[in-house]
PDB file of N, CA and C in Angstrom:
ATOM      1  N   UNK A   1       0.808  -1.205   0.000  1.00  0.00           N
ATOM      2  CA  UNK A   1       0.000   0.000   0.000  1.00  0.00           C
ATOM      3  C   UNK A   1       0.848   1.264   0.000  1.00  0.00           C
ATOM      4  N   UNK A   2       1.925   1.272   1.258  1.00  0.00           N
ATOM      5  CA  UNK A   2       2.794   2.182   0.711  1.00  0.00           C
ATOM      6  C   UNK A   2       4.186   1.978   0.512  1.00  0.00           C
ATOM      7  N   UNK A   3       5.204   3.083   0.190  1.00  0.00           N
ATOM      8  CA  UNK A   3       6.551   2.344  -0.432  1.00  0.00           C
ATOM      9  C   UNK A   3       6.998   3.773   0.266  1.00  0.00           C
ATOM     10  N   UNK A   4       8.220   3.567   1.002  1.00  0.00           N
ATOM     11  CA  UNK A   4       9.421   4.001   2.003  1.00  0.00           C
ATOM     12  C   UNK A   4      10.930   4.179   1.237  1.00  0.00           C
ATOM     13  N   UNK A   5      11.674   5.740   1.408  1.00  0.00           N
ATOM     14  CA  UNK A   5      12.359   5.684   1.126  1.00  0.00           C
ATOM     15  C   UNK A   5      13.100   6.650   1.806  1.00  0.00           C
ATOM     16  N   UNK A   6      14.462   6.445   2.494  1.00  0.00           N
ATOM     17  CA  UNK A   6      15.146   7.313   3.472  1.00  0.00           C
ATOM     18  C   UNK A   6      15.572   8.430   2.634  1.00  0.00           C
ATOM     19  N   UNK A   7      15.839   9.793   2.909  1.00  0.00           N
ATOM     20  CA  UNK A   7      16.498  10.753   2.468  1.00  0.00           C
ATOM     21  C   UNK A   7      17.003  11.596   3.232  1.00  0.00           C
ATOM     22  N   UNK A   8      17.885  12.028   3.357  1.00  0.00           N
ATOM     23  CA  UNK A   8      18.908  12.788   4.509  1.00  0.00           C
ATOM     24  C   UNK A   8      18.247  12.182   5.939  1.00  0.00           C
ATOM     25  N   UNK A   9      18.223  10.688   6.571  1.00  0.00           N
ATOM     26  CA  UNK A   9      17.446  10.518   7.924  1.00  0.00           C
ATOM     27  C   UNK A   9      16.254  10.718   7.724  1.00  0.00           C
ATOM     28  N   UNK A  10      15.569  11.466   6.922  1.00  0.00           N
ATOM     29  CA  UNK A  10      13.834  11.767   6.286  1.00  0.00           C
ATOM     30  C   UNK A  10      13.044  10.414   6.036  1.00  0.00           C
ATOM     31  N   UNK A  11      12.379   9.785   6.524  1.00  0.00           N
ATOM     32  CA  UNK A  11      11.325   8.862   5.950  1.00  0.00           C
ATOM     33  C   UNK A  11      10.255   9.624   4.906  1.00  0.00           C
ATOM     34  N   UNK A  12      10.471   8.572   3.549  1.00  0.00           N
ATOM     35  CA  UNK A  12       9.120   9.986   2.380  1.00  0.00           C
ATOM     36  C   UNK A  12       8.376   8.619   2.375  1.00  0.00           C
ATOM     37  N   UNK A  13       7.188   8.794   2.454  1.00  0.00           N
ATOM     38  CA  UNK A  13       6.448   7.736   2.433  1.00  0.00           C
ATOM     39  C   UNK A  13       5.036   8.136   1.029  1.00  0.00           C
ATOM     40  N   UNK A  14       4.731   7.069   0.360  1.00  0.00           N
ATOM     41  CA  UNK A  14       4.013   7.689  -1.298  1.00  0.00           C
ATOM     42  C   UNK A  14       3.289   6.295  -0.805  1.00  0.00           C
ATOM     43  N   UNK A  15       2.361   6.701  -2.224  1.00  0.00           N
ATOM     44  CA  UNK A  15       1.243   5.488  -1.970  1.00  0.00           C
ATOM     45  C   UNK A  15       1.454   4.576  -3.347  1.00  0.00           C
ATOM     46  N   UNK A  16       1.115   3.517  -3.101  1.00  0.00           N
ATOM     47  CA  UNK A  16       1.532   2.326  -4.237  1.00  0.00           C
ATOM     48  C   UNK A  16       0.176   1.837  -4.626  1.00  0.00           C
ATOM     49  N   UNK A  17      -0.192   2.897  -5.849  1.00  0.00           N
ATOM     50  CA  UNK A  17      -1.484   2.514  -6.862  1.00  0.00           C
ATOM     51  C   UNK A  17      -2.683   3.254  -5.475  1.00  0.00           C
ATOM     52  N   UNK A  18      -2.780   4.207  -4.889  1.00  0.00           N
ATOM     53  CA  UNK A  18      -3.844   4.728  -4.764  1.00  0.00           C
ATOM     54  C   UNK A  18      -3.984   5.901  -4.876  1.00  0.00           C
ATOM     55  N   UNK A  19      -4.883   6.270  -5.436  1.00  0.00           N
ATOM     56  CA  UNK A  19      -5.736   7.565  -6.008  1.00  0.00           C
ATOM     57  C   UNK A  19      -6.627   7.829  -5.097  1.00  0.00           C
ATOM     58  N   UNK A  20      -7.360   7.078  -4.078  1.00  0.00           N
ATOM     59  CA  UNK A  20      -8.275   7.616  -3.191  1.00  0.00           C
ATOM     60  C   UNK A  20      -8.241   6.652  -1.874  1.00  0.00           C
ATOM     61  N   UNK A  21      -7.780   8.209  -0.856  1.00  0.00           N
ATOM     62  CA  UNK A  21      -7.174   7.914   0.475  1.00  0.00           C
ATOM     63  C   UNK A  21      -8.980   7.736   1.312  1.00  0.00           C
ATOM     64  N   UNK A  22      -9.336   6.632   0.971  1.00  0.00           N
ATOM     65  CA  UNK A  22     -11.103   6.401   2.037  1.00  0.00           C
ATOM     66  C   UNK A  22     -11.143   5.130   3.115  1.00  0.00           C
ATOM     67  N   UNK A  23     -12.044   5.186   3.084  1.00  0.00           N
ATOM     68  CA  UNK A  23     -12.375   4.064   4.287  1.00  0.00           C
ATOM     69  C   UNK A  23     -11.805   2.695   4.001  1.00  0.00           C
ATOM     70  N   UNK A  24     -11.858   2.597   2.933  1.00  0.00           N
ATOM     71  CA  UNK A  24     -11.344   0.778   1.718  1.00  0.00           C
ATOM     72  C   UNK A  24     -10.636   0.772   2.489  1.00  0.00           C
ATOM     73  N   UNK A  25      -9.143   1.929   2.593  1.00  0.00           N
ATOM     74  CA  UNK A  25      -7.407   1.487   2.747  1.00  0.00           C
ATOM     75  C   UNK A  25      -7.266   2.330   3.924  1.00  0.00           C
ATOM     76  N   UNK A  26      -8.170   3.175   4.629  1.00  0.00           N
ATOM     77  CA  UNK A  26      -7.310   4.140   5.377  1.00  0.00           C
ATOM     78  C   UNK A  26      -6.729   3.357   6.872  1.00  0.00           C
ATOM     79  N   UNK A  27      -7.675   2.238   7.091  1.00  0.00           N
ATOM     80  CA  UNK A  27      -6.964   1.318   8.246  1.00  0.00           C
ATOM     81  C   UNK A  27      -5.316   0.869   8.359  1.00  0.00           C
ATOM     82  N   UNK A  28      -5.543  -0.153   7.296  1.00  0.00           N
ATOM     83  CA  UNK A  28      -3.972  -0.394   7.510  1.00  0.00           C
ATOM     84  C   UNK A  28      -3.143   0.176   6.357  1.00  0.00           C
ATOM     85  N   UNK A  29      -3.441   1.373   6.301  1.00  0.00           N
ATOM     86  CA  UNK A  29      -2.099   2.774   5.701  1.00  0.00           C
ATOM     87  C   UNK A  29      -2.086   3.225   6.694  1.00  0.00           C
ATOM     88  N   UNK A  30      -3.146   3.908   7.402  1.00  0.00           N
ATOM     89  CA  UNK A  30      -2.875   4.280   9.007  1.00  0.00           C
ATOM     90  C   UNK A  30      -1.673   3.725   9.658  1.00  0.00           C
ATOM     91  N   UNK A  31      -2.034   2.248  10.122  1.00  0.00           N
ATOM     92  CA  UNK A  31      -0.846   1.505  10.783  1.00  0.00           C
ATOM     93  C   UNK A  31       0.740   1.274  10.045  1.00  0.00           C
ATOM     94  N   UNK A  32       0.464   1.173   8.856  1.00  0.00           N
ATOM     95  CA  UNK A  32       1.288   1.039   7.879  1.00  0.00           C
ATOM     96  C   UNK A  32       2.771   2.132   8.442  1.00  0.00           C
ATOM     97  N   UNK A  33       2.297   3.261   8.676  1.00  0.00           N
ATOM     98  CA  UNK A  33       2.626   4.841   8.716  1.00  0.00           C
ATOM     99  C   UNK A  33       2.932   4.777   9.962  1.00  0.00           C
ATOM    100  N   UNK A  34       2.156   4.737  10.925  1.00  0.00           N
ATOM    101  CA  UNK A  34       2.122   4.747  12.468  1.00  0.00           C
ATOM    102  C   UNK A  34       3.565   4.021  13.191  1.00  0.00           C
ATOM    103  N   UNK A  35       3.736   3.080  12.352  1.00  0.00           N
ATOM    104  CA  UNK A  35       4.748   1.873  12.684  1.00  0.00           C
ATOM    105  C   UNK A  35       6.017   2.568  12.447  1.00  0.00           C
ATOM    106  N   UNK A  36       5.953   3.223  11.770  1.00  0.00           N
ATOM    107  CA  UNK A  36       7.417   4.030  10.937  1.00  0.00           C
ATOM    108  C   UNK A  36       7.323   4.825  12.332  1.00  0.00           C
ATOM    109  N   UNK A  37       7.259   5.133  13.300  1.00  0.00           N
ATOM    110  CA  UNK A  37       7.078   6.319  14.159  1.00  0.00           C
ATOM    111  C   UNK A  37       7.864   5.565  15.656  1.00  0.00           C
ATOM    112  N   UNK A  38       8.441   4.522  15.287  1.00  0.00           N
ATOM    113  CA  UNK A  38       8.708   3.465  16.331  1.00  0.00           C
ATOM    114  C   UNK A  38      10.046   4.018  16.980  1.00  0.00           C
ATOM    115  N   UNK A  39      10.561   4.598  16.427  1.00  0.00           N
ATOM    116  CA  UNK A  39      11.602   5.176  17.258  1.00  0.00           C
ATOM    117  C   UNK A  39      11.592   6.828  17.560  1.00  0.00           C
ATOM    118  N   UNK A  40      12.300   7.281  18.771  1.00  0.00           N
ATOM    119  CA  UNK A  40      11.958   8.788  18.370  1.00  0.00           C
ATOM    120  C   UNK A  40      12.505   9.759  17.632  1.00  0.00           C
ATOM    121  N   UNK A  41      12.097  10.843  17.592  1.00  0.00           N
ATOM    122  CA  UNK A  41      12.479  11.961  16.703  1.00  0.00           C
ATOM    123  C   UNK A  41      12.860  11.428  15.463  1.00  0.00           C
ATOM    124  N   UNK A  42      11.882  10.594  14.663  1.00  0.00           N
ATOM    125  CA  UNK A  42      11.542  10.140  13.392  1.00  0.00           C
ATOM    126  C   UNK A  42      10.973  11.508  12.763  1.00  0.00           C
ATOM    127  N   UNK A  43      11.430  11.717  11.581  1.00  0.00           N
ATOM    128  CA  UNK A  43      11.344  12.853  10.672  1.00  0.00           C
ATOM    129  C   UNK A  43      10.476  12.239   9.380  1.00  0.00           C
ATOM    130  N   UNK A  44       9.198  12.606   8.888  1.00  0.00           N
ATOM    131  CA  UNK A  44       8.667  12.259   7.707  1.00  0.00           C
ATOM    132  C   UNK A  44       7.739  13.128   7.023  1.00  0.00           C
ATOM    133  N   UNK A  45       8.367  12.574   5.528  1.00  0.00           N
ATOM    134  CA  UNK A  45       7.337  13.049   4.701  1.00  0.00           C
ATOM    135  C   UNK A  45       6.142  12.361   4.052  1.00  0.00           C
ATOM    136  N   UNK A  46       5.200  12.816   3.659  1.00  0.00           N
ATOM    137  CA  UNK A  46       4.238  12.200   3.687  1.00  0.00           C
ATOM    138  C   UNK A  46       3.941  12.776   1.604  1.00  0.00           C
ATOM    139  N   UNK A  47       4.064  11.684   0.779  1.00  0.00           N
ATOM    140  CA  UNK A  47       3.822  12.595  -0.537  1.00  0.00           C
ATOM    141  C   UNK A  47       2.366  12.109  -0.586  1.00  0.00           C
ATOM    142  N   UNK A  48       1.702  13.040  -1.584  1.00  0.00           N
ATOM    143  CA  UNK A  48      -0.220  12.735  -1.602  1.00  0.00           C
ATOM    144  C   UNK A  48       0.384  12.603  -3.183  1.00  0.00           C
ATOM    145  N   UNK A  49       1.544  12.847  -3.986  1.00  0.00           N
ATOM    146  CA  UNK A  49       1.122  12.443  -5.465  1.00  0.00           C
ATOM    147  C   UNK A  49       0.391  11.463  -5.891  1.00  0.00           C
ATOM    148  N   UNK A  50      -0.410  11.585  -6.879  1.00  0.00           N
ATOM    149  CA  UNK A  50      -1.016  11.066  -6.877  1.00  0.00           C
ATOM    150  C   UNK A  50      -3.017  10.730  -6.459  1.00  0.00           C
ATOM    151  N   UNK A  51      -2.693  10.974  -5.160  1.00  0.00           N
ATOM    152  CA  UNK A  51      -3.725  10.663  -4.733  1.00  0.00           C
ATOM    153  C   UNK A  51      -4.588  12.313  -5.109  1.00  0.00           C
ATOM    154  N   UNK A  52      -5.991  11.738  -5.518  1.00  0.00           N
ATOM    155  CA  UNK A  52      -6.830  12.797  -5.841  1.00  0.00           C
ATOM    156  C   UNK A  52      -8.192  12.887  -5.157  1.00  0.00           C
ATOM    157  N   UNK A  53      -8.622  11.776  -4.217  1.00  0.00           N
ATOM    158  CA  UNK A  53      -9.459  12.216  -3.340  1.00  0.00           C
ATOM    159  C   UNK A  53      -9.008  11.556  -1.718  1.00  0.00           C
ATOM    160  N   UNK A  54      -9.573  12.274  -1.233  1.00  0.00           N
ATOM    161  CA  UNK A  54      -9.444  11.812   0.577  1.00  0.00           C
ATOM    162  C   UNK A  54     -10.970  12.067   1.166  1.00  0.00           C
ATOM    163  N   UNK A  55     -11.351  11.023   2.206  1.00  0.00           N
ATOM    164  CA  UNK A  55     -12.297  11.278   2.908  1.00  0.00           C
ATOM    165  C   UNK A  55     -12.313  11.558   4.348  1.00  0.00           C
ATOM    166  N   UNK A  56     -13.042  11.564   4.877  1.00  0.00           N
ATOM    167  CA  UNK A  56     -12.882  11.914   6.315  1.00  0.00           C
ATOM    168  C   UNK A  56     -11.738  10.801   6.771  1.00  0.00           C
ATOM    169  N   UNK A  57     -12.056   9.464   6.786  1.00  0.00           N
ATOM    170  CA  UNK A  57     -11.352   8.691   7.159  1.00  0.00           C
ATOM    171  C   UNK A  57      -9.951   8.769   6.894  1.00  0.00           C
ATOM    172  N   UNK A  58      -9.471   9.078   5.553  1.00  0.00           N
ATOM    173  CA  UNK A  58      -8.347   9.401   5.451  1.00  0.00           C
ATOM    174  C   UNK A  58      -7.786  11.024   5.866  1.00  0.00           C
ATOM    175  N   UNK A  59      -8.107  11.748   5.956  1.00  0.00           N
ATOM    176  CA  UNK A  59      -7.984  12.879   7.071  1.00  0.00           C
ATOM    177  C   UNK A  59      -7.657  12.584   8.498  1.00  0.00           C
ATOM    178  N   UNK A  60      -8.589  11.799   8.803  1.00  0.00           N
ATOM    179  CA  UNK A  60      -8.192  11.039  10.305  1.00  0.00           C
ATOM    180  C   UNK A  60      -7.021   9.921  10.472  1.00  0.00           C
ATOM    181  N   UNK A  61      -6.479   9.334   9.034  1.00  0.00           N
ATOM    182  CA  UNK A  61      -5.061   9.100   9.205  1.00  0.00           C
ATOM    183  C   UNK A  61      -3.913  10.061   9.281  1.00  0.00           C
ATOM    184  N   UNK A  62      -4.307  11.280   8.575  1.00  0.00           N
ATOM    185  CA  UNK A  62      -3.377  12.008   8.778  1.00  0.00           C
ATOM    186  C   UNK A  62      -2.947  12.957  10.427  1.00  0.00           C
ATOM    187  N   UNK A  63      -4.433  12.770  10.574  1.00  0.00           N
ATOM    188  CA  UNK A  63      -4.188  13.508  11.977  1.00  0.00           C
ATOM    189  C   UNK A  63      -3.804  12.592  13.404  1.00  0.00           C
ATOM    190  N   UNK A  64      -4.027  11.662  12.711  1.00  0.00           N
ATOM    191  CA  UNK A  64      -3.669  10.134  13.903  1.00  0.00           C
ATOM    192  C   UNK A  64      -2.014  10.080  13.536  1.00  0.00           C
ATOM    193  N   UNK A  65      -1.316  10.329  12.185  1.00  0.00           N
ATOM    194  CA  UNK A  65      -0.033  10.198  12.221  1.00  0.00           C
ATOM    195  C   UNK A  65       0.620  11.667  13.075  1.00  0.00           C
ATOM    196  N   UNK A  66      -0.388  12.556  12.957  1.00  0.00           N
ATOM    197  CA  UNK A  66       0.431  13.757  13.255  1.00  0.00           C
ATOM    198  C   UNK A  66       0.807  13.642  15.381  1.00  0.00           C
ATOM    199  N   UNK A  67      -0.194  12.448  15.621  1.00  0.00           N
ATOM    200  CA  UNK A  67      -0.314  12.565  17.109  1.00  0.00           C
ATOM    201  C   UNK A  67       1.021  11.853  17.415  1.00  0.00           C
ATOM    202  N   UNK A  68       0.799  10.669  16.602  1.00  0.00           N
ATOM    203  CA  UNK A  68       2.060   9.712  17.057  1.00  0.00           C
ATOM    204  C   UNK A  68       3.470   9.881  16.907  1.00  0.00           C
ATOM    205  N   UNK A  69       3.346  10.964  15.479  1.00  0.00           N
ATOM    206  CA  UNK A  69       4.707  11.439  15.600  1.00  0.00           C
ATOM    207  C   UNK A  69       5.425  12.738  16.850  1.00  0.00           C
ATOM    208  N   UNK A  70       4.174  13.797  17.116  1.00  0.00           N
ATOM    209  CA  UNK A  70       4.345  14.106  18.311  1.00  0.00           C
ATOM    210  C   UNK A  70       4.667  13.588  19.439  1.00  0.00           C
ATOM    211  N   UNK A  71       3.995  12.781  19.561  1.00  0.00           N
ATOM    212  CA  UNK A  71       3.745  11.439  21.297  1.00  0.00           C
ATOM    213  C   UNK A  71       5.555  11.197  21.007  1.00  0.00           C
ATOM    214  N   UNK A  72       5.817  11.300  19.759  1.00  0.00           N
ATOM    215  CA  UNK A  72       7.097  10.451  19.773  1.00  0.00           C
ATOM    216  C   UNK A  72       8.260  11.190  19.442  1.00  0.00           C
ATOM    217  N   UNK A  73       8.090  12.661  19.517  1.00  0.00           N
ATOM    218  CA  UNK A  73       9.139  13.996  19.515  1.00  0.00           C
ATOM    219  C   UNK A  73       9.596  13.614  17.995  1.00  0.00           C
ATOM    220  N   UNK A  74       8.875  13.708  16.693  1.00  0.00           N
ATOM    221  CA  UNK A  74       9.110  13.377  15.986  1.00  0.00           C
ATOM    222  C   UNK A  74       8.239  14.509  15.101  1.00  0.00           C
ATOM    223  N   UNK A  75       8.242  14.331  13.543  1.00  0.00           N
ATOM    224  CA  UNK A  75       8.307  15.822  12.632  1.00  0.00           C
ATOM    225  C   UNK A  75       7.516  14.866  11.708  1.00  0.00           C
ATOM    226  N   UNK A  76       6.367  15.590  11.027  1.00  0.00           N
ATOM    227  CA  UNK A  76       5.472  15.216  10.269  1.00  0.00           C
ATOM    228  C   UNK A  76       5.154  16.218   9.070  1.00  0.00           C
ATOM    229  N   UNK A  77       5.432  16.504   8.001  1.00  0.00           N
ATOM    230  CA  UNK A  77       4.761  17.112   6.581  1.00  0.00           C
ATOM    231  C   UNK A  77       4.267  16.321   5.636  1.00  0.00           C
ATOM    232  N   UNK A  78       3.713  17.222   4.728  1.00  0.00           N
ATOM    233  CA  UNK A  78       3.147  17.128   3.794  1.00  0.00           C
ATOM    234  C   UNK A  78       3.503  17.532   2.540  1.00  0.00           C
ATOM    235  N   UNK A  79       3.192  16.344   1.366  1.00  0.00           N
ATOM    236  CA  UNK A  79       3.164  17.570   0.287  1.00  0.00           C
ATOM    237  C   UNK A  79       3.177  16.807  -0.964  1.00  0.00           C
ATOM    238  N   UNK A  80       3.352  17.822  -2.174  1.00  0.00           N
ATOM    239  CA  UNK A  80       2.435  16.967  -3.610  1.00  0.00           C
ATOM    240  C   UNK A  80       1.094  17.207  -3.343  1.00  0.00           C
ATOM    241  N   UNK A  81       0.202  17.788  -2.631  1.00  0.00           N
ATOM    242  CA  UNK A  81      -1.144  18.190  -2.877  1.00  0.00           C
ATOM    243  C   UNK A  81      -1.454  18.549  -3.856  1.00  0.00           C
ATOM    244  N   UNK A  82      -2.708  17.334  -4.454  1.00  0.00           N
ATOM    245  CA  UNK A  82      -3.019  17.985  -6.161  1.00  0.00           C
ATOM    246  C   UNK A  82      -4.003  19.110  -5.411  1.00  0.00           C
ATOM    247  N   UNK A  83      -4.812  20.330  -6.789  1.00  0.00           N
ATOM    248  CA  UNK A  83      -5.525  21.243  -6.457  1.00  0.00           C
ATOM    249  C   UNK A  83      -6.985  20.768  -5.544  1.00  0.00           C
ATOM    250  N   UNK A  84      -7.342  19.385  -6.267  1.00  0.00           N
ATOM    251  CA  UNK A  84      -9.085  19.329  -5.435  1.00  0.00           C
ATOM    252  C   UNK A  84      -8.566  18.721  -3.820  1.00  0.00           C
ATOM    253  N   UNK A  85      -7.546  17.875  -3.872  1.00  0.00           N
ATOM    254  CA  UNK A  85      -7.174  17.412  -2.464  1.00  0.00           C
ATOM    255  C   UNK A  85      -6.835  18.833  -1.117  1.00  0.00           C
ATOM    256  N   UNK A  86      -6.240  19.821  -2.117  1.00  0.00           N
ATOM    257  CA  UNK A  86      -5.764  21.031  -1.441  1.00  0.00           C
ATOM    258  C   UNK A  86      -7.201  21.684  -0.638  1.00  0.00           C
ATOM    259  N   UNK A  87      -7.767  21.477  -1.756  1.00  0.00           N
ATOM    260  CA  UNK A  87      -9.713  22.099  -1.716  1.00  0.00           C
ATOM    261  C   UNK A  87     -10.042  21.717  -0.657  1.00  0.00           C
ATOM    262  N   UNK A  88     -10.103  20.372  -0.173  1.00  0.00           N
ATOM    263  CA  UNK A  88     -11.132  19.711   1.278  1.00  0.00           C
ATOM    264  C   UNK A  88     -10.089  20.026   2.078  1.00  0.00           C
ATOM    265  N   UNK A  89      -8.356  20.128   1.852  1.00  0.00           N
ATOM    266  CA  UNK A  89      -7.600  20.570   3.244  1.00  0.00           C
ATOM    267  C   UNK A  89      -8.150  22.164   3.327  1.00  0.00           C
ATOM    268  N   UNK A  90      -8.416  22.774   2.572  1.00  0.00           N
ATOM    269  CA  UNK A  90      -9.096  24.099   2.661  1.00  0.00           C
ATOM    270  C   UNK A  90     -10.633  24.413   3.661  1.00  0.00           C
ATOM    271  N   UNK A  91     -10.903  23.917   3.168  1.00  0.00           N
ATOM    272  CA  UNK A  91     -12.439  23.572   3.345  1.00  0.00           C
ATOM    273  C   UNK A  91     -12.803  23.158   5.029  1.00  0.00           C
ATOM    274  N   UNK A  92     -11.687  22.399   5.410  1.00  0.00           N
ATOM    275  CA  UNK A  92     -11.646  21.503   6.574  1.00  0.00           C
ATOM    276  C   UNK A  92     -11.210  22.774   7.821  1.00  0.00           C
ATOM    277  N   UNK A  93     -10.515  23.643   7.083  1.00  0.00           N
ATOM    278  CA  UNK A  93      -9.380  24.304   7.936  1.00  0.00           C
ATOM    279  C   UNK A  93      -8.085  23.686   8.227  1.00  0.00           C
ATOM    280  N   UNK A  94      -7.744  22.244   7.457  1.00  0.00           N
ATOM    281  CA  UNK A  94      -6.630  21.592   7.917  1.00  0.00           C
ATOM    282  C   UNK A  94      -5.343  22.095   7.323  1.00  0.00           C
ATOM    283  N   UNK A  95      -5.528  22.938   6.482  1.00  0.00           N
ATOM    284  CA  UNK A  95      -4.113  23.699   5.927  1.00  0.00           C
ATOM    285  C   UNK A  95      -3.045  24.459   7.028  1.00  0.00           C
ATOM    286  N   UNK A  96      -4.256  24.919   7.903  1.00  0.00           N
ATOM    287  CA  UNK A  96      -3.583  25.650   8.888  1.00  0.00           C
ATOM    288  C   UNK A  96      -3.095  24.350  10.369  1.00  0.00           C
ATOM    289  N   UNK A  97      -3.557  23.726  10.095  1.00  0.00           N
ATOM    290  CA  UNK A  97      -2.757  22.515  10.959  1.00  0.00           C
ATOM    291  C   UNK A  97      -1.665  21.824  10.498  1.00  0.00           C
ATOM    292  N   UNK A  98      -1.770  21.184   9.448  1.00  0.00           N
ATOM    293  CA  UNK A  98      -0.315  20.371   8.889  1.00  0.00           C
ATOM    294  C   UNK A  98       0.507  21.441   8.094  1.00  0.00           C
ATOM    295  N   UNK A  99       1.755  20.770   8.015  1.00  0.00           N
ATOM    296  CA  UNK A  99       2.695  21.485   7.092  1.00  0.00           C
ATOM    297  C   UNK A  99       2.691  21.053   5.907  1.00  0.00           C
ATOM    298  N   UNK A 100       2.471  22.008   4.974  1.00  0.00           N
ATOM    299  CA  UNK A 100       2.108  21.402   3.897  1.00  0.00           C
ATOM    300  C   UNK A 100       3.341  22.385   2.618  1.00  0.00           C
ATOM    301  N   UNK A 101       3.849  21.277   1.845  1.00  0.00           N
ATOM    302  CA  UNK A 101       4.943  21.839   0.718  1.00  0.00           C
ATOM    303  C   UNK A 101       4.343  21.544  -0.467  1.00  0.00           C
ATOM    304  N   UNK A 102       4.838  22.090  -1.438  1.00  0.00           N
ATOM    305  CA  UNK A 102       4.612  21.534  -2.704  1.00  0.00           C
ATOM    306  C   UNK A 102       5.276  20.425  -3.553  1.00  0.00           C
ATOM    307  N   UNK A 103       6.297  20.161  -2.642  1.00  0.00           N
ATOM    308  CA  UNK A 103       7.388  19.276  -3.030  1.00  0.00           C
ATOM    309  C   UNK A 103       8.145  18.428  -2.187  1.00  0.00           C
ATOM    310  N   UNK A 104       8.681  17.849  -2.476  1.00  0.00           N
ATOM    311  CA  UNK A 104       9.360  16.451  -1.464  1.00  0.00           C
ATOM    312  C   UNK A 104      10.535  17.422  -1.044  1.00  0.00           C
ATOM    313  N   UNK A 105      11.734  18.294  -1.897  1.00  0.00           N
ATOM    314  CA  UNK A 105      12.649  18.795  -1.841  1.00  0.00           C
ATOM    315  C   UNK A 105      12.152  20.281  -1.126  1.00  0.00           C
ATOM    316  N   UNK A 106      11.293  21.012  -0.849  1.00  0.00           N
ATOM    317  CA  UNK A 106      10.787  21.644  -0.072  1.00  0.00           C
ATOM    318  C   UNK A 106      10.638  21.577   1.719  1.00  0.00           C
ATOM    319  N   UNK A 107      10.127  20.214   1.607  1.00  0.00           N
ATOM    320  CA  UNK A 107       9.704  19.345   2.701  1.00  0.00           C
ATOM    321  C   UNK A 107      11.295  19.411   3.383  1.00  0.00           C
ATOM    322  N   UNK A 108      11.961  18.853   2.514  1.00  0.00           N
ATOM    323  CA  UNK A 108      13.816  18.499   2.744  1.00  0.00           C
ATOM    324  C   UNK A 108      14.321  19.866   3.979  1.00  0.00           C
ATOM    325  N   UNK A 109      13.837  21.177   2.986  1.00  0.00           N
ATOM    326  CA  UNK A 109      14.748  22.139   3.441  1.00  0.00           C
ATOM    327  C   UNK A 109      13.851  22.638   4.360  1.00  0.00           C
ATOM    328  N   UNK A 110      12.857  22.323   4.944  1.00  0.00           N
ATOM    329  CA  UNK A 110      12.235  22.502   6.272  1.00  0.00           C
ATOM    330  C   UNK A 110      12.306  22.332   7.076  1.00  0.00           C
ATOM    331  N   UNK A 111      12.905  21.091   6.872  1.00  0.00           N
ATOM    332  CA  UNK A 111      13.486  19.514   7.896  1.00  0.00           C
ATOM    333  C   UNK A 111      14.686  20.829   8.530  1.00  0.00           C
ATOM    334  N   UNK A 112      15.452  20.938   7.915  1.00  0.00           N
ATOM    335  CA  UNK A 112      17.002  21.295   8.078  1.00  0.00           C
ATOM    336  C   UNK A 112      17.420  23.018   8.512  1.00  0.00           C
ATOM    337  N   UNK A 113      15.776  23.451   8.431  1.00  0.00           N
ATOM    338  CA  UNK A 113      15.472  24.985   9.032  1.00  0.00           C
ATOM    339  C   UNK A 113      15.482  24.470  10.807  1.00  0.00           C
TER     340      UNK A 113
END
């Protein structure tokens, strides 16, 4: 479901063949994600390429990763938001909660601010 790849200590985590983050997959991508958080001050990115819809449920993975990486003194972004996915983080008010980039290499130089 998803595919892991280290970059400077950075975990980028992308999705493997999904286009819509819903109830179907958001369980075990949740855990999938959550697990990566096992040690502390784990640093990750999270890419949405790709993906073009999210539902509540998948919203509530994102905000369930954002706890655990806290709980675990650890750093959580975002980014690759296509425009309609950007729309419901709009919509939600969740823009102003996560960190959100336009790019993986964005994400990078945030890390390192």
């Amino acid at each position: 479901m998803i595919k892991t790849e280290k970059i400077n200590n950075v975990i980028v985590v992308s999705f493997n063949n999904i286009t819509r983050l819903n109830a179907l997959v958001a369980e075990p991508v949740k855990e999938e994600i959550k697990s990566l958080f096992n040690k502390p001050n784990t640093k990750m990115i999270l890419n949405l390429e790709g993906v073009q819809f999210i539902d509540s449920s998948g919203f509530g993975v994102f905000l369930s990763v954002m706890k655990v990486a806290n709980n675990n003194y650890g750093a959580f972004k975002i980014c690759n938001v296509g425009n309609e996915v950007m729309e419901l983080f709009k919509l939600l008010q969740l823009h102003n909660v996560f960190e959100i980039y336009p790019t993986v290499d964005d994400c990078l130089k945030h890390f390192n601010n």
